[in-house]
C-alpha atoms as a PDB file:
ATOM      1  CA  UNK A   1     -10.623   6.402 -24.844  1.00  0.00           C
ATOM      2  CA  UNK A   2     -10.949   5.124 -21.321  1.00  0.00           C
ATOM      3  CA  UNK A   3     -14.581   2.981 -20.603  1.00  0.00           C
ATOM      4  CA  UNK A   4     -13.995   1.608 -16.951  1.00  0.00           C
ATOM      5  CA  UNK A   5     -16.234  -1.970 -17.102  1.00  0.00           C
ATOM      6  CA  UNK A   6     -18.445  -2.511 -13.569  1.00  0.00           C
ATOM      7  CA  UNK A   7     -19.695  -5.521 -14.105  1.00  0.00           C
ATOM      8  CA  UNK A   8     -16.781  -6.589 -12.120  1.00  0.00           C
ATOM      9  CA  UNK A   9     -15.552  -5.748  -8.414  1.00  0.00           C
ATOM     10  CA  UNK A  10     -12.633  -4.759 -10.158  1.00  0.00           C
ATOM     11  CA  UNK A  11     -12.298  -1.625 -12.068  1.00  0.00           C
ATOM     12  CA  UNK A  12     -10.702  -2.561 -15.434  1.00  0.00           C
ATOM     13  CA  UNK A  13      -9.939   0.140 -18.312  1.00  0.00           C
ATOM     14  CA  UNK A  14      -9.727  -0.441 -21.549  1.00  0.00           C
ATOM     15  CA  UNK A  15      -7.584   1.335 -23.829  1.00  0.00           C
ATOM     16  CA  UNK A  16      -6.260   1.616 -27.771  1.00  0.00           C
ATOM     17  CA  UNK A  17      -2.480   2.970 -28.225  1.00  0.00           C
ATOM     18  CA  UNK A  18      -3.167   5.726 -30.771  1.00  0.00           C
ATOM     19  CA  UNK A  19       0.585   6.084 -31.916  1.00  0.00           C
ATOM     20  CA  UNK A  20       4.003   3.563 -31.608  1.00  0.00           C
ATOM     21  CA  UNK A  21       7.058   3.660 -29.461  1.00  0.00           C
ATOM     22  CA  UNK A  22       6.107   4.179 -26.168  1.00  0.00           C
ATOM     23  CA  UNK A  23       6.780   2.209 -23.150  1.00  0.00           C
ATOM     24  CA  UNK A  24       3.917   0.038 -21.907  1.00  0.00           C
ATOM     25  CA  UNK A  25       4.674   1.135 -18.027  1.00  0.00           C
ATOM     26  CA  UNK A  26       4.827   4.882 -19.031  1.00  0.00           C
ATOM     27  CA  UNK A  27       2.107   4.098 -21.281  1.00  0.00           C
ATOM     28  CA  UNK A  28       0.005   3.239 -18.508  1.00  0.00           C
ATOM     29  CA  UNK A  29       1.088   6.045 -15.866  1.00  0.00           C
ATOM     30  CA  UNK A  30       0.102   8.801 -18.242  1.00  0.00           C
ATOM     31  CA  UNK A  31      -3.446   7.667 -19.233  1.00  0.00           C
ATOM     32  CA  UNK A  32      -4.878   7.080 -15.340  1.00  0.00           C
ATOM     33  CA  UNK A  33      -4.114  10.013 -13.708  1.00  0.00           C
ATOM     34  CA  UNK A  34      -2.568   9.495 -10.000  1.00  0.00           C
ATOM     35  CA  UNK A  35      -0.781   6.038 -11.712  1.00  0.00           C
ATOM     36  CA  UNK A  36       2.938   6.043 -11.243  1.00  0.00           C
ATOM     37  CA  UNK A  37       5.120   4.130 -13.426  1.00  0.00           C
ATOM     38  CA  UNK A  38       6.091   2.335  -9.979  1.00  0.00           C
ATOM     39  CA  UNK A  39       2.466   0.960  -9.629  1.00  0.00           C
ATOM     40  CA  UNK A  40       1.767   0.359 -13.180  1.00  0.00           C
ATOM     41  CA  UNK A  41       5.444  -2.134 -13.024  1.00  0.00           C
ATOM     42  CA  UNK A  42       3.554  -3.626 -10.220  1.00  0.00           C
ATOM     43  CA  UNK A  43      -0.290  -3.928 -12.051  1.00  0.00           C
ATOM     44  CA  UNK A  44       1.763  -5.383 -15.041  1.00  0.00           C
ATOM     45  CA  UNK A  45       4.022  -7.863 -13.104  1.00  0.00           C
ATOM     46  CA  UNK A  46       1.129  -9.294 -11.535  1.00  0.00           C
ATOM     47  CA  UNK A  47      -1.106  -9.623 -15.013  1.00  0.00           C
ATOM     48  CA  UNK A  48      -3.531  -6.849 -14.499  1.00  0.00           C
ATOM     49  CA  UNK A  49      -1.897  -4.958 -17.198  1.00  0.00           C
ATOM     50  CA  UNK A  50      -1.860  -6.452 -20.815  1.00  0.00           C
ATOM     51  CA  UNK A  51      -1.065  -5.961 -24.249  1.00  0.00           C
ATOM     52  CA  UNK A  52      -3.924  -7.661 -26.945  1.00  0.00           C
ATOM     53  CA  UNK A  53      -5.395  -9.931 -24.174  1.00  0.00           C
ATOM     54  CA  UNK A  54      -1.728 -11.375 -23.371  1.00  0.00           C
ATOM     55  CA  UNK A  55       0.579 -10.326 -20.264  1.00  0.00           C
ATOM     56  CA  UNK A  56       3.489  -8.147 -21.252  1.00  0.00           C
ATOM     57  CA  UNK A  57       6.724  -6.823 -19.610  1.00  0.00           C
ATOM     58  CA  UNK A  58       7.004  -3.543 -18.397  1.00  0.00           C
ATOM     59  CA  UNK A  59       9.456  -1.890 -21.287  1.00  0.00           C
ATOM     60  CA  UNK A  60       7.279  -3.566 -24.379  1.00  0.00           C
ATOM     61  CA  UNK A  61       7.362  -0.948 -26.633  1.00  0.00           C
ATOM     62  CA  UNK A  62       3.653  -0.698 -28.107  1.00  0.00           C
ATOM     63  CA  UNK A  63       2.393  -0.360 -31.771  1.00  0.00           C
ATOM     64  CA  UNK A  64      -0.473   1.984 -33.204  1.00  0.00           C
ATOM     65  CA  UNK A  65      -3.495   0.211 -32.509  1.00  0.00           C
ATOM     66  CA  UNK A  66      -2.666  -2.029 -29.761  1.00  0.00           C
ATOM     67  CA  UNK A  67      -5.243  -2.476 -26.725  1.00  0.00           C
ATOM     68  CA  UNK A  68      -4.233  -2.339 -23.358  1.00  0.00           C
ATOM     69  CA  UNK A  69      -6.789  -3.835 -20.588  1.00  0.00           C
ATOM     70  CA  UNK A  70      -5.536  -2.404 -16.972  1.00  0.00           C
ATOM     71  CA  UNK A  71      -7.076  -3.644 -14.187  1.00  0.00           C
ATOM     72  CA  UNK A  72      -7.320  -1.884 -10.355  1.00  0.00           C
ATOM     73  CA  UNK A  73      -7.899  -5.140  -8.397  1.00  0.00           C
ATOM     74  CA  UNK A  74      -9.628  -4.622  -4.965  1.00  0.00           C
ATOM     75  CA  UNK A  75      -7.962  -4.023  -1.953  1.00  0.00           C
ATOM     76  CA  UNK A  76      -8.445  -6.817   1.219  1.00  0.00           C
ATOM     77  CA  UNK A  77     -10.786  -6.157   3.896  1.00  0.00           C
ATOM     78  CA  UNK A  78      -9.911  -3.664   6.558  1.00  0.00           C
ATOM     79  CA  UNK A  79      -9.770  -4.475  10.558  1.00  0.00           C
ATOM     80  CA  UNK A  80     -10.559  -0.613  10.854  1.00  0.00           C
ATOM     81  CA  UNK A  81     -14.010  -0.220  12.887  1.00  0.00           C
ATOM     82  CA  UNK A  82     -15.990   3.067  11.812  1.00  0.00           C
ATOM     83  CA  UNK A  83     -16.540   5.681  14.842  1.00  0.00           C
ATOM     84  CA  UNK A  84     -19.031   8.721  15.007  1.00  0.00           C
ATOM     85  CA  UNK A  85     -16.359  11.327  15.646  1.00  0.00           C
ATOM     86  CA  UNK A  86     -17.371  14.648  14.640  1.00  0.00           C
ATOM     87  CA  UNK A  87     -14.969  15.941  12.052  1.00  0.00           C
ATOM     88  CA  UNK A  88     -14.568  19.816  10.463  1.00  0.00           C
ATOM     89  CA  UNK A  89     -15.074  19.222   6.795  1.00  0.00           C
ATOM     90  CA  UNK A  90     -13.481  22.531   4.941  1.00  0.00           C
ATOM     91  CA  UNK A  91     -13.826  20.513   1.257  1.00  0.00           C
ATOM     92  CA  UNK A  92     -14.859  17.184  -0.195  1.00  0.00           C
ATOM     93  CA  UNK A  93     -15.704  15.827  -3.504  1.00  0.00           C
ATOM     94  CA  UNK A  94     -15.638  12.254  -5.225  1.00  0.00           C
ATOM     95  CA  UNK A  95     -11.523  12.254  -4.785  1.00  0.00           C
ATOM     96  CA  UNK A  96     -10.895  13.746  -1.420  1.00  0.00           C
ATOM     97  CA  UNK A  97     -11.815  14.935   1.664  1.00  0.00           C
ATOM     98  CA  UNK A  98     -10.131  18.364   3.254  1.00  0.00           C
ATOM     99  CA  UNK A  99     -10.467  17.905   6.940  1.00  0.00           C
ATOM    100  CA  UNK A 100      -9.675  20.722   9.825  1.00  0.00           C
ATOM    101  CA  UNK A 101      -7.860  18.119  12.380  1.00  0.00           C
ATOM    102  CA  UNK A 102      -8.849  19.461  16.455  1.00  0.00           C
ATOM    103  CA  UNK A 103      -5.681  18.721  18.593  1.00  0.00           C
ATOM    104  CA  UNK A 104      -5.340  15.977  19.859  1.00  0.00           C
ATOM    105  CA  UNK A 105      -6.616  13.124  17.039  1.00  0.00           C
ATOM    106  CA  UNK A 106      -4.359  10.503  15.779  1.00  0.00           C
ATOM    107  CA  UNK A 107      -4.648  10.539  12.217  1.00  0.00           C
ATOM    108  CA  UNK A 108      -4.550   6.554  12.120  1.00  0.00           C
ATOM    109  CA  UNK A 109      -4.646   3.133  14.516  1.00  0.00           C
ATOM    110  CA  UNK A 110      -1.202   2.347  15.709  1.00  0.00           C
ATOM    111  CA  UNK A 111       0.867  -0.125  18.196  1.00  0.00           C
ATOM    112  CA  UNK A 112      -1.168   1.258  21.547  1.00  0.00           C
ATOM    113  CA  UNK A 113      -3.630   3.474  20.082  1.00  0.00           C
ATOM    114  CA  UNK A 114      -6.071   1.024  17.871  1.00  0.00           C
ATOM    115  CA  UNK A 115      -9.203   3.086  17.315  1.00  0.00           C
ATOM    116  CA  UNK A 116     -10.548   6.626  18.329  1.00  0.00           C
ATOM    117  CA  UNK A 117      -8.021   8.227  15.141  1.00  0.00           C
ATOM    118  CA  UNK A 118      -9.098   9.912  12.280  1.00  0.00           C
ATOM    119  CA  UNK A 119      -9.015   6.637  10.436  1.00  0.00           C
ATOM    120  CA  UNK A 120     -11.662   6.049  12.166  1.00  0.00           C
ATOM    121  CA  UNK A 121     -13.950   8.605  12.034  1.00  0.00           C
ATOM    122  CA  UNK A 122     -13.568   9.071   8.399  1.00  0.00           C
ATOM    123  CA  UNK A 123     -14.979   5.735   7.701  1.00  0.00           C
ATOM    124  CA  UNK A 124     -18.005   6.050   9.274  1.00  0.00           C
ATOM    125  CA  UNK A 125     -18.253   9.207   6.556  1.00  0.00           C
ATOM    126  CA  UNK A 126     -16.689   7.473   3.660  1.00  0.00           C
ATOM    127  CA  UNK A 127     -17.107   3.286   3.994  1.00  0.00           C
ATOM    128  CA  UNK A 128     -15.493   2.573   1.086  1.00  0.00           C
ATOM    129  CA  UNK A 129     -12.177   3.851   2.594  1.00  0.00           C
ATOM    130  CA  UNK A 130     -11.999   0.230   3.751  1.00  0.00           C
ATOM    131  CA  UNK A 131     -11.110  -0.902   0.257  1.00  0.00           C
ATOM    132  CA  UNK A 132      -8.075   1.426  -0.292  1.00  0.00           C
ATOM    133  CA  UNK A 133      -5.792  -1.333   0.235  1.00  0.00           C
ATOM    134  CA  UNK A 134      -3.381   0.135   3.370  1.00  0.00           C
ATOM    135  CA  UNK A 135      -5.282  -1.814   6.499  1.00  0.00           C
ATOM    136  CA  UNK A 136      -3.925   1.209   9.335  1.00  0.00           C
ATOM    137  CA  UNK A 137      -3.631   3.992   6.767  1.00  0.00           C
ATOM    138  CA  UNK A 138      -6.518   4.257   4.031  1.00  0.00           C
ATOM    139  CA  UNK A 139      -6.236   7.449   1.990  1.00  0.00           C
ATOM    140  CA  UNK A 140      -3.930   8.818   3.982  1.00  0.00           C
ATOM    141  CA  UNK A 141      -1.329  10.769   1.989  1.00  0.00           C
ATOM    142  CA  UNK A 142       0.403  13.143   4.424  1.00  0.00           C
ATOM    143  CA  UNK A 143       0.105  13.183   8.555  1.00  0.00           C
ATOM    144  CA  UNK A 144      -0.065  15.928  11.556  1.00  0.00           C
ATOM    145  CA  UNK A 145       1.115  14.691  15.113  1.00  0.00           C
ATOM    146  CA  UNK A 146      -1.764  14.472  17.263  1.00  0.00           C
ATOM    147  CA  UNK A 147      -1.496  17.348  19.066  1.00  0.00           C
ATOM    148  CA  UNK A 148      -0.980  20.072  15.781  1.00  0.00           C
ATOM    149  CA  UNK A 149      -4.323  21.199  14.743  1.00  0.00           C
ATOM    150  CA  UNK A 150      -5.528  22.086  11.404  1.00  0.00           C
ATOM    151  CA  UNK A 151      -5.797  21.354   7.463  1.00  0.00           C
ATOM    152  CA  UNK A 152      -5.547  17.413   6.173  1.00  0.00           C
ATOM    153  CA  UNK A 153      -6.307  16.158   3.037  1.00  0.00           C
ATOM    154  CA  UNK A 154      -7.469  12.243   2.744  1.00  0.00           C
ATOM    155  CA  UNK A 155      -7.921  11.036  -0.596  1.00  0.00           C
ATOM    156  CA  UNK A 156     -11.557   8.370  -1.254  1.00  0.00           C
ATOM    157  CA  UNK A 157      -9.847   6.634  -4.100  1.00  0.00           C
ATOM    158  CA  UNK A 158      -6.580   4.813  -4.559  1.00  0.00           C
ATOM    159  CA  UNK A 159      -5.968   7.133  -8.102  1.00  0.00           C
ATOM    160  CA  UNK A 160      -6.655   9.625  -6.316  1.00  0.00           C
ATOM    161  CA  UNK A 161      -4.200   8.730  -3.549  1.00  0.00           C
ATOM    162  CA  UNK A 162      -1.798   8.114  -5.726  1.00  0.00           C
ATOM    163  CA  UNK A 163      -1.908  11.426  -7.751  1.00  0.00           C
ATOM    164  CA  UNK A 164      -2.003  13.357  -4.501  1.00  0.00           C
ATOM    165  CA  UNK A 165       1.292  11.417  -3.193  1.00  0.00           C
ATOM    166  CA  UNK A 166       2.778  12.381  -6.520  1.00  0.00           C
ATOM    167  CA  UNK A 167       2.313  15.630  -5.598  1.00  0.00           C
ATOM    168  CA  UNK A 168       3.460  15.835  -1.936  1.00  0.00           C
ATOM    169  CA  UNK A 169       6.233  13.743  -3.487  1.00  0.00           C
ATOM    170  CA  UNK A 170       7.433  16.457  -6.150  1.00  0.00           C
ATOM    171  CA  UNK A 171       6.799  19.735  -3.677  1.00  0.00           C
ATOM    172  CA  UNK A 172       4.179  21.161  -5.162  1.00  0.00           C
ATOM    173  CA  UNK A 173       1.839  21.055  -2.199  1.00  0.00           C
ATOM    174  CA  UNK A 174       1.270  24.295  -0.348  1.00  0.00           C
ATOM    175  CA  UNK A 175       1.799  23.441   3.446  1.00  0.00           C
ATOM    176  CA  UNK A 176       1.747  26.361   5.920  1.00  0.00           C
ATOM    177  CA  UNK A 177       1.802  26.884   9.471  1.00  0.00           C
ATOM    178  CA  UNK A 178       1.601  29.176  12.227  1.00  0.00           C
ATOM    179  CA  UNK A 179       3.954  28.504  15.111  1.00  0.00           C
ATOM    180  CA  UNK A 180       4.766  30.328  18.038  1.00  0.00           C
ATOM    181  CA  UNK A 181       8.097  29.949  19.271  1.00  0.00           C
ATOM    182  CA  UNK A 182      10.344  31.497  22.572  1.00  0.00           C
ATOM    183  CA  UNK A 183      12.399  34.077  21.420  1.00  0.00           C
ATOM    184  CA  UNK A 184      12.869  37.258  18.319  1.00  0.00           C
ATOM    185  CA  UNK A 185      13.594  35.136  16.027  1.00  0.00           C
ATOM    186  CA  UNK A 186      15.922  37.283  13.184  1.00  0.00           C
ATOM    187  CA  UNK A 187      16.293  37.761  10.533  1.00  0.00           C
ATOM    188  CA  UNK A 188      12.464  38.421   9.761  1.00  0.00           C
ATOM    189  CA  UNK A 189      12.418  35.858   6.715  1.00  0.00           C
ATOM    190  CA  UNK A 190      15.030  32.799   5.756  1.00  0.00           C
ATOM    191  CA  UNK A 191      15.294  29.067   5.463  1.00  0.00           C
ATOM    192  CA  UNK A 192      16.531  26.377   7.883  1.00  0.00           C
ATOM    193  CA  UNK A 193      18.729  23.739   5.571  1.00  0.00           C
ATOM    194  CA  UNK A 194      19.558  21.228   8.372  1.00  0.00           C
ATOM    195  CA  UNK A 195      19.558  17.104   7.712  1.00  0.00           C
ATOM    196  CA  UNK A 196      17.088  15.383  10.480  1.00  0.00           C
ATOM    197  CA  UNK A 197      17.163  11.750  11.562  1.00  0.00           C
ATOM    198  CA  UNK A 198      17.258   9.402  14.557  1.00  0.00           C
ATOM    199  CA  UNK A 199      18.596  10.855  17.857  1.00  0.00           C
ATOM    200  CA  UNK A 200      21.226   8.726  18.571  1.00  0.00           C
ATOM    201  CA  UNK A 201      20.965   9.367  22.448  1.00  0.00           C
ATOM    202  CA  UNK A 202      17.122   8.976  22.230  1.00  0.00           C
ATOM    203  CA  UNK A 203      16.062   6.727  19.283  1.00  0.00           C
ATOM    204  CA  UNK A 204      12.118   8.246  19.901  1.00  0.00           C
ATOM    205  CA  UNK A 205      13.714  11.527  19.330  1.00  0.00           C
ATOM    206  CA  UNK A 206      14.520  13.324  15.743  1.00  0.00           C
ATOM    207  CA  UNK A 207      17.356  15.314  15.779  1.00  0.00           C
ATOM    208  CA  UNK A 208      19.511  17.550  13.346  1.00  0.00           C
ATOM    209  CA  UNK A 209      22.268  15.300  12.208  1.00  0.00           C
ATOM    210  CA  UNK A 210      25.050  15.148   9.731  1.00  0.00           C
ATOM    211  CA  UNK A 211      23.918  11.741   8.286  1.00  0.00           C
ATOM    212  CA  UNK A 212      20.103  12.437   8.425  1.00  0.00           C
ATOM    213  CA  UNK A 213      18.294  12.488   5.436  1.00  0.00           C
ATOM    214  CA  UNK A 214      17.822  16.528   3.565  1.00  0.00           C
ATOM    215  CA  UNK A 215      15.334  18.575   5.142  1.00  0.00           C
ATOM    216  CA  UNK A 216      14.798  22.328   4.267  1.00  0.00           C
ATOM    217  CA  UNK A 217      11.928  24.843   6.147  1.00  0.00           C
ATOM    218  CA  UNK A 218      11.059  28.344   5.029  1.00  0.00           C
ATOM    219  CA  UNK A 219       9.989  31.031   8.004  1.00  0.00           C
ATOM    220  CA  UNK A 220       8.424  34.281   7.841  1.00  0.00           C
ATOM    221  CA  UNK A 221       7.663  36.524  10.917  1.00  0.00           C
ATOM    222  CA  UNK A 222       4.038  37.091  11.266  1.00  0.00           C
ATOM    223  CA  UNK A 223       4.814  39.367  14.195  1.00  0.00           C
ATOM    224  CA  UNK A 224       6.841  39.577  17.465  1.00  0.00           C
ATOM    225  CA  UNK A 225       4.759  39.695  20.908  1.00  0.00           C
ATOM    226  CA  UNK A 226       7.189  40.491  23.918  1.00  0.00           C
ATOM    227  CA  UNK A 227       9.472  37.513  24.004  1.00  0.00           C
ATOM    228  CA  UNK A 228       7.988  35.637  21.515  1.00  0.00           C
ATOM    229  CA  UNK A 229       7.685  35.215  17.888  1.00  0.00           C
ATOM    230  CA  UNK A 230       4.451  34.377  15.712  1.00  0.00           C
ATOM    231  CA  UNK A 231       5.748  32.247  12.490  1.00  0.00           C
ATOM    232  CA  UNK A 232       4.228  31.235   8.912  1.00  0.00           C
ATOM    233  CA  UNK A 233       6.374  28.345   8.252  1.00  0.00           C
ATOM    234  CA  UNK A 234       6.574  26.516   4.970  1.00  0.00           C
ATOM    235  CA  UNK A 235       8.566  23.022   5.325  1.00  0.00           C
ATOM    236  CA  UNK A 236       9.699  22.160   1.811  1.00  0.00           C
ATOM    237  CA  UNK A 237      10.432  18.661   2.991  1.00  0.00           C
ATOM    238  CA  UNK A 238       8.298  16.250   4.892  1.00  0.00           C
ATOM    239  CA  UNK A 239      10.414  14.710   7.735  1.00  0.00           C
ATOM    240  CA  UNK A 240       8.769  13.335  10.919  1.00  0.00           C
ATOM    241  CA  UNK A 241       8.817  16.178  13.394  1.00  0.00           C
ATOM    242  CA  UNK A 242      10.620  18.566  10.805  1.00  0.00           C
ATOM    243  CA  UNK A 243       9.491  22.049  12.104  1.00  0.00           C
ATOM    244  CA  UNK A 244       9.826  21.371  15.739  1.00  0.00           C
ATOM    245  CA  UNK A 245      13.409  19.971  15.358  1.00  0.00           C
ATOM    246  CA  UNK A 246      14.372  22.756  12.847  1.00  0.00           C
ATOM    247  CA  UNK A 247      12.911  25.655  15.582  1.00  0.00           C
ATOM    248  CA  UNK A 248      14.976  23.889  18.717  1.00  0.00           C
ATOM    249  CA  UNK A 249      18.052  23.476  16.804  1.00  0.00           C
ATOM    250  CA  UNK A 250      18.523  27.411  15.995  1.00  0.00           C
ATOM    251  CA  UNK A 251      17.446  28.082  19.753  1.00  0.00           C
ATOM    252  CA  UNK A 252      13.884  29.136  18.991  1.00  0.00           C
ATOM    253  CA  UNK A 253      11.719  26.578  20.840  1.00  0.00           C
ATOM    254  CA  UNK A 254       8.030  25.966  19.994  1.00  0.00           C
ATOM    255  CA  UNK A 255       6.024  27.230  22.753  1.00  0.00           C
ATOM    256  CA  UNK A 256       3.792  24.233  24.476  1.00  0.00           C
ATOM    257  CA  UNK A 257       6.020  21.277  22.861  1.00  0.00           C
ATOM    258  CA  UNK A 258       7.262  19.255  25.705  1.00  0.00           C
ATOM    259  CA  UNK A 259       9.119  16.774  23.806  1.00  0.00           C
ATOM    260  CA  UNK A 260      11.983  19.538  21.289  1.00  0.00           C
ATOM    261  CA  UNK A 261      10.473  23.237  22.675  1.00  0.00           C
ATOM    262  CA  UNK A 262       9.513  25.105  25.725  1.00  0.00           C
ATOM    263  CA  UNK A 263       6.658  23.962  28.404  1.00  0.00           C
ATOM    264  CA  UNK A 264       3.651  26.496  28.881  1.00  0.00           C
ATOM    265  CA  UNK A 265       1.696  26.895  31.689  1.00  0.00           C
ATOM    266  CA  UNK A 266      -0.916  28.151  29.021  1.00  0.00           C
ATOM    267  CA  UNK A 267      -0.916  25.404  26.416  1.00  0.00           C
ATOM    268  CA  UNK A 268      -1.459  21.954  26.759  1.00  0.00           C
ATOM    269  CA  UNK A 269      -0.269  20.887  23.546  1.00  0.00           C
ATOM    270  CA  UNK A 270       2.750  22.493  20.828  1.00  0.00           C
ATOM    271  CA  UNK A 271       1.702  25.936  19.181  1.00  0.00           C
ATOM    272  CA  UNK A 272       1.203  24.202  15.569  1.00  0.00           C
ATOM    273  CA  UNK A 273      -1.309  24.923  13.127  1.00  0.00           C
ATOM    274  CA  UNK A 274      -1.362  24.036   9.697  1.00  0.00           C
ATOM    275  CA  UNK A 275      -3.219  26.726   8.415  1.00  0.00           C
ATOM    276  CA  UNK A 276      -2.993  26.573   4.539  1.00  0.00           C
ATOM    277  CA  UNK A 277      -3.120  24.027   2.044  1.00  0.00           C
ATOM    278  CA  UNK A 278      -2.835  24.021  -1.351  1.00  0.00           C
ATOM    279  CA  UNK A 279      -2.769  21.303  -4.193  1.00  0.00           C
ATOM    280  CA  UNK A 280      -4.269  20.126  -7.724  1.00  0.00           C
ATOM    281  CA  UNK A 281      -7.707  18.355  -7.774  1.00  0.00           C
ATOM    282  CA  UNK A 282      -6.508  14.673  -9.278  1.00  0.00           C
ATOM    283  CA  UNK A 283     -10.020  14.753 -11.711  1.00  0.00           C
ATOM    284  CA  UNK A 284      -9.161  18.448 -12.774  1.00  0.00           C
ATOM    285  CA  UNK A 285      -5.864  19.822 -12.005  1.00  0.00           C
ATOM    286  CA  UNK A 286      -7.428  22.295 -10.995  1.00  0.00           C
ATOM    287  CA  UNK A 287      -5.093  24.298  -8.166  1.00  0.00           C
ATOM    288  CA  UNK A 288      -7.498  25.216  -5.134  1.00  0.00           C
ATOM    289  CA  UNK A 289      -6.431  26.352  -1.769  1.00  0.00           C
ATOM    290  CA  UNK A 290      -7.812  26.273   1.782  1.00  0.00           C
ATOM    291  CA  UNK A 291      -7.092  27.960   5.087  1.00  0.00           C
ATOM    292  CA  UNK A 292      -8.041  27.220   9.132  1.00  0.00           C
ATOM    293  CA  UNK A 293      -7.698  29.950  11.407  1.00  0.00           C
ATOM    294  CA  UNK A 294      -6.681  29.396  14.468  1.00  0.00           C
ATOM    295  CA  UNK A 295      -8.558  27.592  16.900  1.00  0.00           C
ATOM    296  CA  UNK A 296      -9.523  29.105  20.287  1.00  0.00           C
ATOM    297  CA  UNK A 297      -7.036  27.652  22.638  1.00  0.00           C
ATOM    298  CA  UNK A 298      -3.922  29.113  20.550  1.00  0.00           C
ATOM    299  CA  UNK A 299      -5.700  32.313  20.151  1.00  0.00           C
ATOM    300  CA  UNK A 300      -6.171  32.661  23.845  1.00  0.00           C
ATOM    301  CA  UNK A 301      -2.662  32.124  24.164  1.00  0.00           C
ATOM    302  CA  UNK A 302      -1.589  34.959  22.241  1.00  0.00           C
ATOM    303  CA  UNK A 303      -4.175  37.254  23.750  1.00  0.00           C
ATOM    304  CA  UNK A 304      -2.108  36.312  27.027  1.00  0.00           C
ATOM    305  CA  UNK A 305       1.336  36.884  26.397  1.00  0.00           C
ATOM    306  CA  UNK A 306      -0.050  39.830  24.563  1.00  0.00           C
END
């Protein structure tokens, strides 16, 4: 059974092996949920895993009855500054936080941009965010460019950060988006299997490229309006800048992205909205899903090409 002691900053479990043969990192992965075997080599290596009160290697093979004492140790202090920045919260609970971004927020500080990021404003909500352990990046588990609107999901809890990057990691997050691109795109429904990396004539740039690293989107027309085309797109993969790279390399620019799309005298930022996102509460497994509509200034862009 699993008794967390708090007499401690640390939060240290303590656990009995009920049956023989497993390994003490797997051991440890499957009785905190959100620990991967990864971390747990880590925990061990350092001594805040161990076997009977004595440290252990990671592929001990444990006996009925053994106890095993793991430890979370706390994370160093954070340079992050909280900021009163008014935030959209769709969902929250002990583990998470589901926030609807607004355009134009940095999710976190970095080289140039210090402060004024989501990072930021999130702290003043949830202080303890400090003590997650990444200095630029607490909670953070997945990322929208600044200027794509919509869903996020920040965990409040390093388990919990860790479950939920298990599950980005595997695919079994729901991520959807609506995207408005130049151009009928057809056919109506299909997926774009092209590697991304580096651009090697721009190095800020992503590109398609034969030695990038795998990156698959699905697409579904939501409906065509003149010259344009209104997308639910479902990246399978993660890469940086996946969906507007995939779009400009079949000829079907996003609408408003200056950098891989098609300028708009009616945007001021890419037509990019993560509308839907679904995923497994780490204390539950529960599945839950949310959704954002579209916020005004993409709406009045359709009503204008309309």
């Amino acid at each position: 059974m699993l008794k967390p002691k708090n007499s401690s900053p640390d939060k240290t479990y303590h656990l009995v092996v009920s049956s023989a043969g497993v390994r003490l990192d797997r051991f440890a992965a499957e009785q905190l949920p959100g620990l991967t075997r990864t971390h747990a080599q880590k925990l061990i290596g350092d001594g805040f895993i161990t076997v009977n009160g004595q440290e252990a290697r990671p592929s001990l093979k444990l006996e009925a009855g053994d106890r095993v004492d793991i430890t979370i140790p706390p994370a160093p202090p954070s340079p992050l500054k909280p900021e009163s920045i008014p935030l959209h919260i769709v969902y929250e609970d002990e583990d998470l936080v589901v926030v609807d971004k607004p355009p134009g927020l940095t999710v976190h500080p970095a080289p140039g941009h210090p402060d004024h990021t989501l990072v930021n404003a999130l702290l003043a909500r949830v202080p303890h965010l400090s003590q997650m352990g990444d200095s630029l990046r607490p909670g953070i588990v997945h990322r929208l460019d600044r200027d794509t609107s919509g869903l996020m999901l920040v965990a409040k809890n390093k388990l919990a950060q860790l479950n939920l990057i298990e599950q980005f990691k595997t695919r079994s997050v729901v991520k959807a988006y609506l995207v408005l691109v130049k151009g009928r795109l057809t056919p109506e429904k299909g997926i774009i299997d092209a590697a991304i990396g580096r651009d090697v004539r721009n190095r800020k740039r992503m590109a398609v490229v034969s030695e990038g690293r795998p990156a698959r989107t699905q697409y579904q027309v939501v409906r065509y309006i003149n010259d344009y085309t209104l997308l639910e797109i479902m990246p399978e993969t993660g890469r940086t800048h996946q969906i507007r790279v995939h779009l400009a390399a079949i000829g079907y620019p996003v609408v408003g992205d200056a950098v891989y799309g098609v300028k708009s005298p009616r945007l001021s930022r890419q037509f990019l909205h993560a509308c839907r996102l679904g995923f497994k509460l780490p204390s539950s497994g529960e599945y839950v899903e949310f959704k954002s509509e579209l916020p005004e200034d993409l709406e009045r862009a359709l009503r204008e090409i309309s």
